[in-house]
Protein backbone atom coordinates (compact mmCIF):
# COMPACT_ATOMS: atom_id res chain seq x y z
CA UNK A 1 179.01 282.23 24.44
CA UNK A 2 181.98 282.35 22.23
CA UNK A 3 180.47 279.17 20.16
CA UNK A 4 177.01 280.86 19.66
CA UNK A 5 178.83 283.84 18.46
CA UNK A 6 180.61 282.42 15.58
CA UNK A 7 177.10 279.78 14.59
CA UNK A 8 175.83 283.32 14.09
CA UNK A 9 178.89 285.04 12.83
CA UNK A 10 180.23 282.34 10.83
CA UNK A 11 177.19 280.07 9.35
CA UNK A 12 179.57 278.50 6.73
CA UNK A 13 182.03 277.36 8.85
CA UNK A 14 182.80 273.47 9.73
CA UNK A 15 181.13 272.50 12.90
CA UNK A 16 184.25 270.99 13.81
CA UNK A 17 186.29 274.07 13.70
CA UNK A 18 183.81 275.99 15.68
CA UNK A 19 183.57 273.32 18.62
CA UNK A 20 187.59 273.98 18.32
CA UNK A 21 187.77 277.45 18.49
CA UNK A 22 185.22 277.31 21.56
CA UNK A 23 187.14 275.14 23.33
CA UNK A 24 190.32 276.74 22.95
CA UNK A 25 188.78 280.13 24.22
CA UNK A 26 190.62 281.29 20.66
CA UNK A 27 188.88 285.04 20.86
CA UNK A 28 190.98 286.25 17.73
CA UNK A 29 188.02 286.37 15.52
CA UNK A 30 185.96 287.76 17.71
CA UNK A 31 189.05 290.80 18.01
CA UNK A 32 189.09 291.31 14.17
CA UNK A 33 185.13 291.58 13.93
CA UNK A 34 185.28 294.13 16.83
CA UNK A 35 188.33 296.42 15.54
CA UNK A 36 186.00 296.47 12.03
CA UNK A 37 182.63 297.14 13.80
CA UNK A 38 183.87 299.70 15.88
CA UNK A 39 184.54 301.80 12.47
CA UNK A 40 180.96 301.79 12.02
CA UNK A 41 178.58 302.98 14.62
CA UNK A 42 175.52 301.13 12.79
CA UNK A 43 177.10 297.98 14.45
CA UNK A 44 177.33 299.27 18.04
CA UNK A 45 174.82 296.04 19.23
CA UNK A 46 177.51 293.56 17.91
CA UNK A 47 180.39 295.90 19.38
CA UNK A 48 179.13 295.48 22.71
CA UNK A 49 178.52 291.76 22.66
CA UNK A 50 181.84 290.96 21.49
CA UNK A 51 183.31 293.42 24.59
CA UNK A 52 181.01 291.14 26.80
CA UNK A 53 182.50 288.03 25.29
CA UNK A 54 186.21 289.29 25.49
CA UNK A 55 184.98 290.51 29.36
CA UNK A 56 184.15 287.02 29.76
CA UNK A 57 187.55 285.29 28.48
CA UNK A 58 189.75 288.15 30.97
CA UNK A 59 187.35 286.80 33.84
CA UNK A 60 188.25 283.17 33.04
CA UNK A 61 191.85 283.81 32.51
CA UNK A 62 191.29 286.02 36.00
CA UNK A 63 189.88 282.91 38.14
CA UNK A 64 193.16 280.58 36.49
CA UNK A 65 195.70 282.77 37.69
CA UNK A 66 193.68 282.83 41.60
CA UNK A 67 194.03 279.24 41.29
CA UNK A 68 197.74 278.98 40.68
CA UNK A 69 197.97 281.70 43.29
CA UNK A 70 196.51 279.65 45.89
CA UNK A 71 198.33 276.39 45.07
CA UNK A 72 201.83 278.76 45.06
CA UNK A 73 200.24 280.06 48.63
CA UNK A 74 199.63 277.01 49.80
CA UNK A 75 203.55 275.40 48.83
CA UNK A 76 204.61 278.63 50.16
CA UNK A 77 203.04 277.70 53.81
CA UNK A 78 204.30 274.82 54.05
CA UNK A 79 207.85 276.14 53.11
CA UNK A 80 207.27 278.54 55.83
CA UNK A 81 206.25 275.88 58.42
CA UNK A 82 209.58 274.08 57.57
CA UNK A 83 211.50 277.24 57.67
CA UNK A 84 210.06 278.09 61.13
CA UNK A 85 210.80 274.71 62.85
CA UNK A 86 214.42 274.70 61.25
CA UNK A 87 216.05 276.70 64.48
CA UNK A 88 214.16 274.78 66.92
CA UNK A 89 215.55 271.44 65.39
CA UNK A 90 219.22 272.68 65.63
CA UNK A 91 218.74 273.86 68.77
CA UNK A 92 217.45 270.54 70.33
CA UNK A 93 220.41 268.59 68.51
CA UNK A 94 222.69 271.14 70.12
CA UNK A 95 221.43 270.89 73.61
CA UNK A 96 221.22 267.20 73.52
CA UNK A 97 224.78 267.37 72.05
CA UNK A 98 226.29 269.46 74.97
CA UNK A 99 224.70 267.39 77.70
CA UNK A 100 226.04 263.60 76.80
């Protein structure tokens, strides 16, 4: 979305620079083009594509930080699991200990 945006936008610039920008999510220029189109309510179509683009980045950026949630969740378990069989353990080594 964000590289169809700037072929439109930005006709003159290098293809390699847009394939960049795409790839890097890098919405800056699509920021500066909506803080100037917003000053003019002729340009309310491009306004509202350029929300829907940024809407799309913030969903992205969303779904990342569910993923290092549930990797963080799942080390968290498994520190848990340890923590929970830690009083067992010293309580078997303590009963074996008072019966030899």
């Amino acid at each position: 979305m964000i590289r169809s945006w700037l072929d439109e936008s930005f006709p003159k610039m290098p293809l390699e620079e847009k394939i960049r920008l795409s790839e890097a999510m890098d919405i800056s220029l699509i920021e500066q083009s909506k803080e100037e189109s917003i000053k003019h309510i002729l340009e309310l179509n491009s306004v509202v594509r350029m929300s829907l683009i940024e809407m799309q980045f913030i969903k992205k950026e969303l779904f990342n930080a569910l993923v290092a949630m549930d990797e963080l969740m799942g080390s968290n378990e498994i520190n848990m699991r340890i923590a929970a069989m830690t009083p067992a353990v010293i309580m078997i080594i303590a009963i074996r200990r008072a019966f030899r």
